[in-house]
PDB file of N, CA and C in Angstrom:
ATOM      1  N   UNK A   1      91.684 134.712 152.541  1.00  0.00           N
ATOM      2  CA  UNK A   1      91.841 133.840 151.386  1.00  0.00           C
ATOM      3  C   UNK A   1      93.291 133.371 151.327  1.00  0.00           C
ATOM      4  N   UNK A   2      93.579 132.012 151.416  1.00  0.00           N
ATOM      5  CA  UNK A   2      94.558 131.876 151.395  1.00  0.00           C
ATOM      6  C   UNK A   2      95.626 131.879 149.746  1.00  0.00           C
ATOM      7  N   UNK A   3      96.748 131.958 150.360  1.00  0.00           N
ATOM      8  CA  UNK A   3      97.397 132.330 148.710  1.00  0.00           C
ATOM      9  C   UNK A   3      97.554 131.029 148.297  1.00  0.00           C
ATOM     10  N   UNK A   4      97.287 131.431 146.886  1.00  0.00           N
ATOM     11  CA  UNK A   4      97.389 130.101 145.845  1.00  0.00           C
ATOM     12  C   UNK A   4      99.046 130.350 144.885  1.00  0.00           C
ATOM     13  N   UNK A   5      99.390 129.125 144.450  1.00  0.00           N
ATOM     14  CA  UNK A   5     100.670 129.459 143.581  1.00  0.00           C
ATOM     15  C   UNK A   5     100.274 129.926 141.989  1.00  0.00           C
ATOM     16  N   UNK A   6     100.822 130.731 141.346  1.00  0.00           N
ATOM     17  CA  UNK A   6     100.879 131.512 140.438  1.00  0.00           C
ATOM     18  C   UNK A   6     101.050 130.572 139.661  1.00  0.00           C
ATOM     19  N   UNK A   7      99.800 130.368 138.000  1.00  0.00           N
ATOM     20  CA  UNK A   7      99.677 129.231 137.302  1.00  0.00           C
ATOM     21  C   UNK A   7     100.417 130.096 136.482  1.00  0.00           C
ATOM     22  N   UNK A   8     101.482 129.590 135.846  1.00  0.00           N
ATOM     23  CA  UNK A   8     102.397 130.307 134.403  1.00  0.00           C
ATOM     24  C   UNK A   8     101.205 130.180 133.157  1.00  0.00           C
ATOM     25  N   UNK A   9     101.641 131.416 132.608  1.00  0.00           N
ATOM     26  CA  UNK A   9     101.088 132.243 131.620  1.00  0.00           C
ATOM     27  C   UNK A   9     101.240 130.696 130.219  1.00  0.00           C
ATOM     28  N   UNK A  10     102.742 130.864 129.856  1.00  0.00           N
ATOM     29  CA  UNK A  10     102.807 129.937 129.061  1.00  0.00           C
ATOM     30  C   UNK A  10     103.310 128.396 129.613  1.00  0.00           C
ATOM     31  N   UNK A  11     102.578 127.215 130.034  1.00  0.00           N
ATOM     32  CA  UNK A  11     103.257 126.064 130.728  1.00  0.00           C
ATOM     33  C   UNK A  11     104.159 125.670 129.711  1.00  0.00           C
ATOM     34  N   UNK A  12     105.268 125.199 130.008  1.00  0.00           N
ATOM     35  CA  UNK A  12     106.361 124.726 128.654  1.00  0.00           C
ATOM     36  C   UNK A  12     105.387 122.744 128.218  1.00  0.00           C
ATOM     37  N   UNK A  13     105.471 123.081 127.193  1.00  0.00           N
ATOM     38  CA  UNK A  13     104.703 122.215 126.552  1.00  0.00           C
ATOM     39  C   UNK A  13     105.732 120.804 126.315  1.00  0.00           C
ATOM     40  N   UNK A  14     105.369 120.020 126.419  1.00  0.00           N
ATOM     41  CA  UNK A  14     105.725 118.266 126.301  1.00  0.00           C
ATOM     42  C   UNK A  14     105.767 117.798 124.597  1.00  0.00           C
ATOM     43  N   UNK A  15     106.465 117.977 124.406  1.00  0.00           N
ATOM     44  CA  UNK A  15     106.468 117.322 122.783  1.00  0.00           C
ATOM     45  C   UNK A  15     106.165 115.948 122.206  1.00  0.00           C
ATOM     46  N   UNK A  16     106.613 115.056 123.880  1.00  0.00           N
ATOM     47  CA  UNK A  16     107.358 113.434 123.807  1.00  0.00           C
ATOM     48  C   UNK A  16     107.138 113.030 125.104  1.00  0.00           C
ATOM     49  N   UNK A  17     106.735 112.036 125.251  1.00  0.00           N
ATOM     50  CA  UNK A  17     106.792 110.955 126.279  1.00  0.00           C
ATOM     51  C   UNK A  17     107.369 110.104 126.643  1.00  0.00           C
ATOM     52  N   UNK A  18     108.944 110.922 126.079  1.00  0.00           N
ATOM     53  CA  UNK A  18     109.986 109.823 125.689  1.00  0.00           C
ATOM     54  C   UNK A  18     111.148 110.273 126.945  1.00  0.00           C
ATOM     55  N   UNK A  19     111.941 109.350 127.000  1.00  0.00           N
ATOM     56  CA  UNK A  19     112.774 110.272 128.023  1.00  0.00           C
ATOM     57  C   UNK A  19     114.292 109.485 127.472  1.00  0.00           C
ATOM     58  N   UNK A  20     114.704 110.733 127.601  1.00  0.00           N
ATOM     59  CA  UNK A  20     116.060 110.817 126.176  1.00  0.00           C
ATOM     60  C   UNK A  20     117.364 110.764 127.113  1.00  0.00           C
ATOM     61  N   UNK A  21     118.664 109.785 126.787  1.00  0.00           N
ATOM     62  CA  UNK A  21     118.202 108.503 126.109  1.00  0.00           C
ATOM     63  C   UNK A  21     117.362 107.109 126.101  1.00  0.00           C
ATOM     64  N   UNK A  22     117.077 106.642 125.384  1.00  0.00           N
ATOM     65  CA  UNK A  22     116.401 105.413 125.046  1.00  0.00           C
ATOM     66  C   UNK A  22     116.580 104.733 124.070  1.00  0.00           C
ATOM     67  N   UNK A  23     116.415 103.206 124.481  1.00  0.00           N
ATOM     68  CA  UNK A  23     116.055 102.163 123.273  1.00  0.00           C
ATOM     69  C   UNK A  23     114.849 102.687 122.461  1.00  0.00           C
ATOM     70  N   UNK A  24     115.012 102.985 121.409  1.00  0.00           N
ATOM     71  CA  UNK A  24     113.760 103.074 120.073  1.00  0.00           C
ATOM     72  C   UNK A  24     113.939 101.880 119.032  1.00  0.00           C
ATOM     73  N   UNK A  25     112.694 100.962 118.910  1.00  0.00           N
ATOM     74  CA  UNK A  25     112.902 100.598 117.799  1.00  0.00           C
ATOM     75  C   UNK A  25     111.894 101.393 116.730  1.00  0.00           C
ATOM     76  N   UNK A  26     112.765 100.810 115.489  1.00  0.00           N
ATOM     77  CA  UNK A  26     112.359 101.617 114.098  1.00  0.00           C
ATOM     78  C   UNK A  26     111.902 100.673 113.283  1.00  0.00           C
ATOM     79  N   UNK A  27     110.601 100.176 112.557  1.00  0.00           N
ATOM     80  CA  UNK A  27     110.060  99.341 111.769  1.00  0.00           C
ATOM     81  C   UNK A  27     109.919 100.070 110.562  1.00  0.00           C
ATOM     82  N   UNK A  28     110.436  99.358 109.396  1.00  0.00           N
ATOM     83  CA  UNK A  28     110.713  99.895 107.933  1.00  0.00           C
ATOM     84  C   UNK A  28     109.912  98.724 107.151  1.00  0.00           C
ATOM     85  N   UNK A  29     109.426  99.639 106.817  1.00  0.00           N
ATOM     86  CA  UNK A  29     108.645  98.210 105.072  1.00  0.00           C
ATOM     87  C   UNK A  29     109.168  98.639 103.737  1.00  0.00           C
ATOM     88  N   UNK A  30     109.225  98.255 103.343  1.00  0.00           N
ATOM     89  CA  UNK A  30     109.118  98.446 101.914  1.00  0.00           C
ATOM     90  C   UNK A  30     109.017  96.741 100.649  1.00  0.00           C
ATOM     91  N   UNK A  31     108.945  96.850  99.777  1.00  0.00           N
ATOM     92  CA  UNK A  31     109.085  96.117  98.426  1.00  0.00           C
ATOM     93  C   UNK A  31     110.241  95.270  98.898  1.00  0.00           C
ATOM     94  N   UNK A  32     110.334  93.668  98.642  1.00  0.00           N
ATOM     95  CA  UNK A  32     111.607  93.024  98.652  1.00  0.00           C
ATOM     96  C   UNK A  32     112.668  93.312  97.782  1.00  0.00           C
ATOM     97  N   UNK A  33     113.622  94.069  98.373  1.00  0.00           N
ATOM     98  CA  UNK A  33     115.080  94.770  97.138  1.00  0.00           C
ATOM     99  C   UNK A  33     115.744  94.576  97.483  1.00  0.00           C
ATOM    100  N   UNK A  34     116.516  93.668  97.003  1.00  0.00           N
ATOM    101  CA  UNK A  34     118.064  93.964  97.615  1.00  0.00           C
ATOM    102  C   UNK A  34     119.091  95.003  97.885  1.00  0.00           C
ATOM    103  N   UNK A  35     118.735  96.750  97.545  1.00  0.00           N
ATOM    104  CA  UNK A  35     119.087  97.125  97.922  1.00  0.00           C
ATOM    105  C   UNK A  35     118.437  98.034  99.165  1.00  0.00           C
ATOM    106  N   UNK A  36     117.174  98.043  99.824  1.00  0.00           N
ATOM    107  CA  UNK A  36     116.735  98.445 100.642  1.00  0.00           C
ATOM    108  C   UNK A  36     117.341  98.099 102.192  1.00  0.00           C
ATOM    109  N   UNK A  37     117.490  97.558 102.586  1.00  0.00           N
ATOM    110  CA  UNK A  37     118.721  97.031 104.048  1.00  0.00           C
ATOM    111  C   UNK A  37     119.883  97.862 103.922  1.00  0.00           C
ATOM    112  N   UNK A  38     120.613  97.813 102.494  1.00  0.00           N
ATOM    113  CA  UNK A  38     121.558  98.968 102.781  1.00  0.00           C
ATOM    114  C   UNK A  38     121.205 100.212 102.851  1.00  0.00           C
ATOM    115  N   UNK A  39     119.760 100.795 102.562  1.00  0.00           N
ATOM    116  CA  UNK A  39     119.627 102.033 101.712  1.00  0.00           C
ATOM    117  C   UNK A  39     119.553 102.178 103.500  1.00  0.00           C
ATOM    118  N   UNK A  40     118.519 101.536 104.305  1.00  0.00           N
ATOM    119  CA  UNK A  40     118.360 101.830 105.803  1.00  0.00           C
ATOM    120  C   UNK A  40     118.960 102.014 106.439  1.00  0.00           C
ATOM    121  N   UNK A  41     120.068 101.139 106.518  1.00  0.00           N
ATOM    122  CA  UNK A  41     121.147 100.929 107.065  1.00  0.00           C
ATOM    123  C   UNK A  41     121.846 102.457 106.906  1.00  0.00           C
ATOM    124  N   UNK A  42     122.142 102.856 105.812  1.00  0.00           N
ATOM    125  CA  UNK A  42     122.561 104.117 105.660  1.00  0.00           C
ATOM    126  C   UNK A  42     122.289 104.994 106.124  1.00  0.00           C
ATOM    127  N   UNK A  43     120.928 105.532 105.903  1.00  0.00           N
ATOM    128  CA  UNK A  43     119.995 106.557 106.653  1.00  0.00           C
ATOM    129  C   UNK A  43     120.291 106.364 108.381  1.00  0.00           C
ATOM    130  N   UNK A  44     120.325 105.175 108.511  1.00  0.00           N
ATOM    131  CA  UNK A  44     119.727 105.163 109.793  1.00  0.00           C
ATOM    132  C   UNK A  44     121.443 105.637 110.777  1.00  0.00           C
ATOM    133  N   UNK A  45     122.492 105.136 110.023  1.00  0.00           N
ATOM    134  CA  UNK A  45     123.978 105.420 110.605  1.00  0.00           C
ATOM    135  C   UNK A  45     123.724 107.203 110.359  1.00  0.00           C
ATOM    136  N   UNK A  46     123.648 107.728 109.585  1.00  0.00           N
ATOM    137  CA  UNK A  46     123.272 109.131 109.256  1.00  0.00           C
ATOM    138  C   UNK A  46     123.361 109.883 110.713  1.00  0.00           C
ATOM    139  N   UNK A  47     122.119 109.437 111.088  1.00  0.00           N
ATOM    140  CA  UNK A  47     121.213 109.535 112.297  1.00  0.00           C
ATOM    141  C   UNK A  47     121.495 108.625 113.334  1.00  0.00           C
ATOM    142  N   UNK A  48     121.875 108.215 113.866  1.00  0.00           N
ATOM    143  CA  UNK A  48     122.494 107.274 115.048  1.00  0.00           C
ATOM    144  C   UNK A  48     123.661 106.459 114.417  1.00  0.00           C
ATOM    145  N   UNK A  49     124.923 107.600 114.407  1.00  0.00           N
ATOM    146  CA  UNK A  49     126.092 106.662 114.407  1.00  0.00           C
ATOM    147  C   UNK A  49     126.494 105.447 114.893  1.00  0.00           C
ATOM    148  N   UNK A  50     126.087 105.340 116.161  1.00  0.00           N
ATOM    149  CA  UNK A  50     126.254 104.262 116.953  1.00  0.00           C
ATOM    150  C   UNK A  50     125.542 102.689 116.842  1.00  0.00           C
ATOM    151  N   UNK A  51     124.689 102.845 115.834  1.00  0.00           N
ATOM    152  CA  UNK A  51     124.072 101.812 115.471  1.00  0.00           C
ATOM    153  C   UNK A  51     124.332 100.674 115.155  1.00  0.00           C
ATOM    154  N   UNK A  52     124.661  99.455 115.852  1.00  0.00           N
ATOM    155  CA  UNK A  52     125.195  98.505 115.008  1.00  0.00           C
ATOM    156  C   UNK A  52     124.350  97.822 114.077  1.00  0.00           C
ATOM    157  N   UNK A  53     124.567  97.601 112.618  1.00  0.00           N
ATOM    158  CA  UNK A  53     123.699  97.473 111.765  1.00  0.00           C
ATOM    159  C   UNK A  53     123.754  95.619 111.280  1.00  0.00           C
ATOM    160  N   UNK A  54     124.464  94.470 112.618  1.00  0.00           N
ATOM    161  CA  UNK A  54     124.140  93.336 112.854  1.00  0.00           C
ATOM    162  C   UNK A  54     122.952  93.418 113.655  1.00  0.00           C
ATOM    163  N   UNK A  55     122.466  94.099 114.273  1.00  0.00           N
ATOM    164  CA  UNK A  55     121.507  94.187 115.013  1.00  0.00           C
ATOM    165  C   UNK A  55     120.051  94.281 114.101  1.00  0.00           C
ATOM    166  N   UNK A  56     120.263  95.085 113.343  1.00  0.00           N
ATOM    167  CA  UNK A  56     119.127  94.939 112.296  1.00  0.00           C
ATOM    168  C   UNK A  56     117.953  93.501 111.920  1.00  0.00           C
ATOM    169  N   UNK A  57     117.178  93.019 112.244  1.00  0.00           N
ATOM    170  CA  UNK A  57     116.063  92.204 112.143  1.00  0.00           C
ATOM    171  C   UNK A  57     115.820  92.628 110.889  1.00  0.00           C
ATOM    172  N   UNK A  58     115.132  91.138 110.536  1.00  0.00           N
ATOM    173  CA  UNK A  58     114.723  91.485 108.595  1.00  0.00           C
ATOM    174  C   UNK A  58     113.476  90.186 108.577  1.00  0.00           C
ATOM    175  N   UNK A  59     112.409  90.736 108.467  1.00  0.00           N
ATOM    176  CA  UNK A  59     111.306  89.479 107.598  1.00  0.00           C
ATOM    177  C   UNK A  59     110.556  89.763 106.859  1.00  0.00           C
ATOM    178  N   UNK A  60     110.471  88.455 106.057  1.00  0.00           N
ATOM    179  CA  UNK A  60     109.739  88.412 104.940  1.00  0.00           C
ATOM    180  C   UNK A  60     108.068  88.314 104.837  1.00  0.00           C
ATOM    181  N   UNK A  61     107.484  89.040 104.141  1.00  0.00           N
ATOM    182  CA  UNK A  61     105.893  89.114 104.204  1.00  0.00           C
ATOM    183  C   UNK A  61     105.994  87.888 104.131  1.00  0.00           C
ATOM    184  N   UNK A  62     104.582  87.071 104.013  1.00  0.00           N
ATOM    185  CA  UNK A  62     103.842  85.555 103.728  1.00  0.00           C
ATOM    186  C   UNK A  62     104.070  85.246 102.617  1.00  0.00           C
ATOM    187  N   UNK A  63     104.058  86.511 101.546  1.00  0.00           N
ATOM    188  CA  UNK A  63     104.279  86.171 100.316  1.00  0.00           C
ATOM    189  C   UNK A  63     105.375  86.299  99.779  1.00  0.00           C
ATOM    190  N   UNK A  64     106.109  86.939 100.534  1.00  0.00           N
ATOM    191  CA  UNK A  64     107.649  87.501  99.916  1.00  0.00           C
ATOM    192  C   UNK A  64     107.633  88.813  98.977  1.00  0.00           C
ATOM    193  N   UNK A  65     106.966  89.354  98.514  1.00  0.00           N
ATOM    194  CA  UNK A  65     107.000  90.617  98.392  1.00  0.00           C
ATOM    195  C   UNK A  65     107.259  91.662  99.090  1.00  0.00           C
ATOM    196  N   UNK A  66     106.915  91.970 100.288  1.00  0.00           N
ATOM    197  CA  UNK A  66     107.277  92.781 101.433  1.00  0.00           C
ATOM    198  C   UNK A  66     108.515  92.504 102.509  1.00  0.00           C
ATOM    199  N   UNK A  67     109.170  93.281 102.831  1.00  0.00           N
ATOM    200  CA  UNK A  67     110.099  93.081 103.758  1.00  0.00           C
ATOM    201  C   UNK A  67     110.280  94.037 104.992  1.00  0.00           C
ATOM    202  N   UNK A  68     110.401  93.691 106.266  1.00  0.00           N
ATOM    203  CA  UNK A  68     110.195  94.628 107.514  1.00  0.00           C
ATOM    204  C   UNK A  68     111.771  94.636 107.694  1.00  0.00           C
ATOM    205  N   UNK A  69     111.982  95.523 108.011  1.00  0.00           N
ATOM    206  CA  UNK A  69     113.542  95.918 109.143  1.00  0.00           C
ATOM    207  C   UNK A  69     112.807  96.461 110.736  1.00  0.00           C
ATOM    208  N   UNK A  70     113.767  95.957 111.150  1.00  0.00           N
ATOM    209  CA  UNK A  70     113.615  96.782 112.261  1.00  0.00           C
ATOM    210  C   UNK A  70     115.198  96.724 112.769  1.00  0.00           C
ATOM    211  N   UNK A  71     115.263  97.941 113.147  1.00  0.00           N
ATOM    212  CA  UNK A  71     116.254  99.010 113.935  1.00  0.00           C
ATOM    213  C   UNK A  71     115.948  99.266 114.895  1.00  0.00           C
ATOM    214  N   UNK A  72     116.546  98.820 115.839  1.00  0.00           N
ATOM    215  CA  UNK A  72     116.580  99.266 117.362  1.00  0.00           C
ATOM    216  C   UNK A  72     117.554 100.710 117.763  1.00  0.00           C
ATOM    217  N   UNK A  73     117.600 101.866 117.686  1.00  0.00           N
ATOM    218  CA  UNK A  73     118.501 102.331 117.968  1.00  0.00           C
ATOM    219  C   UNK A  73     118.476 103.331 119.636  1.00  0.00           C
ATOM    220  N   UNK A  74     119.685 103.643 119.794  1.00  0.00           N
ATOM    221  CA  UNK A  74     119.924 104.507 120.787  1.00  0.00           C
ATOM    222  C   UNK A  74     119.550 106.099 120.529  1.00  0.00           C
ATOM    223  N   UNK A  75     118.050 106.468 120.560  1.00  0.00           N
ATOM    224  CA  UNK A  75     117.982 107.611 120.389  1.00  0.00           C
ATOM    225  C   UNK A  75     118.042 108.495 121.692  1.00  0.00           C
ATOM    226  N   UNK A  76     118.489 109.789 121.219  1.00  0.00           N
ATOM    227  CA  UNK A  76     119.128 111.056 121.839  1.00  0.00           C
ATOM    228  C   UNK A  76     118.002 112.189 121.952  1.00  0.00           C
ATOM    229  N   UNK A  77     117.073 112.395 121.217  1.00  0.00           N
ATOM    230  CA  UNK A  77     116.613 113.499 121.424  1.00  0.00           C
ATOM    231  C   UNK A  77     115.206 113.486 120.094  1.00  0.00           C
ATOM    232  N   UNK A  78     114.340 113.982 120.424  1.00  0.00           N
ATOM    233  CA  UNK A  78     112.570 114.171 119.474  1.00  0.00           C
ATOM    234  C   UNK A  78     113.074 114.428 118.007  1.00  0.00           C
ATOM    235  N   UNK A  79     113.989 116.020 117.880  1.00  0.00           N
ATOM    236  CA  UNK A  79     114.689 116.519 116.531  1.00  0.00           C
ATOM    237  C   UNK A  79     115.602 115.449 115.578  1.00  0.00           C
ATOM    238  N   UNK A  80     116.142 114.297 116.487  1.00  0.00           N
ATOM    239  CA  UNK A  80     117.052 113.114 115.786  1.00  0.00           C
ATOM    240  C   UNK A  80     116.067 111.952 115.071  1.00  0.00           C
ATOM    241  N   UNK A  81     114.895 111.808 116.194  1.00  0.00           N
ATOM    242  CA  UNK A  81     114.087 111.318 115.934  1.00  0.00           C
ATOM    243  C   UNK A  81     112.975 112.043 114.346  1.00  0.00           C
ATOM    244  N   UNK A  82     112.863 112.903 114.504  1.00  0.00           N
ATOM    245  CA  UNK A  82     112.015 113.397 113.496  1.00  0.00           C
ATOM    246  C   UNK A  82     113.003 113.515 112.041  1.00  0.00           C
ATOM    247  N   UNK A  83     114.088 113.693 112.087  1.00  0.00           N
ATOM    248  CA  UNK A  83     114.713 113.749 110.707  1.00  0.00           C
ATOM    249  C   UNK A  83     115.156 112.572 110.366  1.00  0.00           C
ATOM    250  N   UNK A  84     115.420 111.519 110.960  1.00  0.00           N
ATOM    251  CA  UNK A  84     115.149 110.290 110.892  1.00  0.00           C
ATOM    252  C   UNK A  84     114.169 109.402 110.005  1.00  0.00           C
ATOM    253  N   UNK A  85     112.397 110.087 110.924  1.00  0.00           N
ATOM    254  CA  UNK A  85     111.548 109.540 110.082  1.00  0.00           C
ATOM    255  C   UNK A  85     111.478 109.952 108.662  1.00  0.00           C
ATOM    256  N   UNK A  86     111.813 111.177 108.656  1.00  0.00           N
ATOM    257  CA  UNK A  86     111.391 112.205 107.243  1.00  0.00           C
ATOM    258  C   UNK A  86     112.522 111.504 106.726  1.00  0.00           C
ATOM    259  N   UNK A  87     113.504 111.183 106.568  1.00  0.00           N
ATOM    260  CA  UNK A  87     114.264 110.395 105.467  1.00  0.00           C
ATOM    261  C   UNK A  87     114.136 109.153 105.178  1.00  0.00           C
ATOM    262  N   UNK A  88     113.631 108.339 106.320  1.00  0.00           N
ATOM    263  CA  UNK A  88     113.528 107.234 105.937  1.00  0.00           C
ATOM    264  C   UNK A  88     112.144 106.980 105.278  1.00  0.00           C
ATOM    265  N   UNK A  89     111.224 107.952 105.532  1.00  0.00           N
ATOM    266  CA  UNK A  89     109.731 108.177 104.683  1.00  0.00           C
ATOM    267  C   UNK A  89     110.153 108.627 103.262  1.00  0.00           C
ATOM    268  N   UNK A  90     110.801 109.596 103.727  1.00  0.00           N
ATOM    269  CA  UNK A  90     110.975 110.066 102.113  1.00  0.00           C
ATOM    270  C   UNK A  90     112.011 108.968 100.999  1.00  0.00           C
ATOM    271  N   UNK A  91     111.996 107.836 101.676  1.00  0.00           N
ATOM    272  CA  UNK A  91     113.291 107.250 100.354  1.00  0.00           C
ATOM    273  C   UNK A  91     111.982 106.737  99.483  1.00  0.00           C
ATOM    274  N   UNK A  92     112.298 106.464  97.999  1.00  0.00           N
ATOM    275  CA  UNK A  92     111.261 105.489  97.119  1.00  0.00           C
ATOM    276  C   UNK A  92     111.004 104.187  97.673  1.00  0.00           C
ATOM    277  N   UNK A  93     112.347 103.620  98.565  1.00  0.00           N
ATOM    278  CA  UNK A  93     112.112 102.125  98.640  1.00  0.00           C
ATOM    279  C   UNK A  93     111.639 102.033  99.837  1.00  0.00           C
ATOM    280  N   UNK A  94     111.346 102.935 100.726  1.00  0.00           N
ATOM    281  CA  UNK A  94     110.434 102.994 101.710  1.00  0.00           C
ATOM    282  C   UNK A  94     109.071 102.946 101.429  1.00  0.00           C
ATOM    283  N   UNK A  95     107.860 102.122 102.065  1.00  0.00           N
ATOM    284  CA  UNK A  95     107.021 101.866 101.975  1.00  0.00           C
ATOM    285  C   UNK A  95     106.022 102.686 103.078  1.00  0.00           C
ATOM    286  N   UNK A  96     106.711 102.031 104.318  1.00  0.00           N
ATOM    287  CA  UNK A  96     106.357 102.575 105.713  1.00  0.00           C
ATOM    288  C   UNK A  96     107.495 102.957 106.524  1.00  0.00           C
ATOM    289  N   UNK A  97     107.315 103.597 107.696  1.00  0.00           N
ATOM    290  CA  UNK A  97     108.131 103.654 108.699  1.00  0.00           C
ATOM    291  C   UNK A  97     107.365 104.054 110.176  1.00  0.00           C
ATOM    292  N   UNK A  98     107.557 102.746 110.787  1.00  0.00           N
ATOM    293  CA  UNK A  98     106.822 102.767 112.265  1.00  0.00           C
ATOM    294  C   UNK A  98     107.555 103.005 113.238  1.00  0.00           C
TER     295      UNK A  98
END
């Protein structure tokens, strides 16, 4: 019988399909406010210093009630990524975050 290679007990598990670094973009909704762009903007420097926040994209729903951001940033790692979403989910003037 020929020898086979030894399957590990625990395989280290894949969290992400991401491969760090990368371009991420970040899609934000919320309510049209004028202060929501800064509130993002904030969060999002928090979490990717490097962000330039001219880069930021902004449109308006059909109706103008809604407004999208999107953030392109230079993410580093799944953990930057995940506290990221959880703040930018958790603000009031957040709606969504894709």
């Amino acid at each position: 019988m020929p020898d086979t290679p030894a399957i590990p007990e625990n395989p280290p598990s894949q969290d992400t399909l991401l491969e760090f670094p990368c371009a991420f973009p970040l899609k934000i909704m919320g309510l049209t406010n004028t202060a929501l762009a800064q509130t993002v903007l904030d969060i999002v420097h928090r979490h990717a210093p490097d962000f330039h926040g001219a880069t930021m994209e902004m449109r308006a729903s059909s109706g103008g009630k809604y407004i999208s951001l999107t953030c392109t940033i230079n993410a580093t790692s799944k953990p930057q990524l995940d506290a990221l979403y959880c703040e930018l989910s958790g603000h009031p003037l957040v709606k969504v975050v894709l």
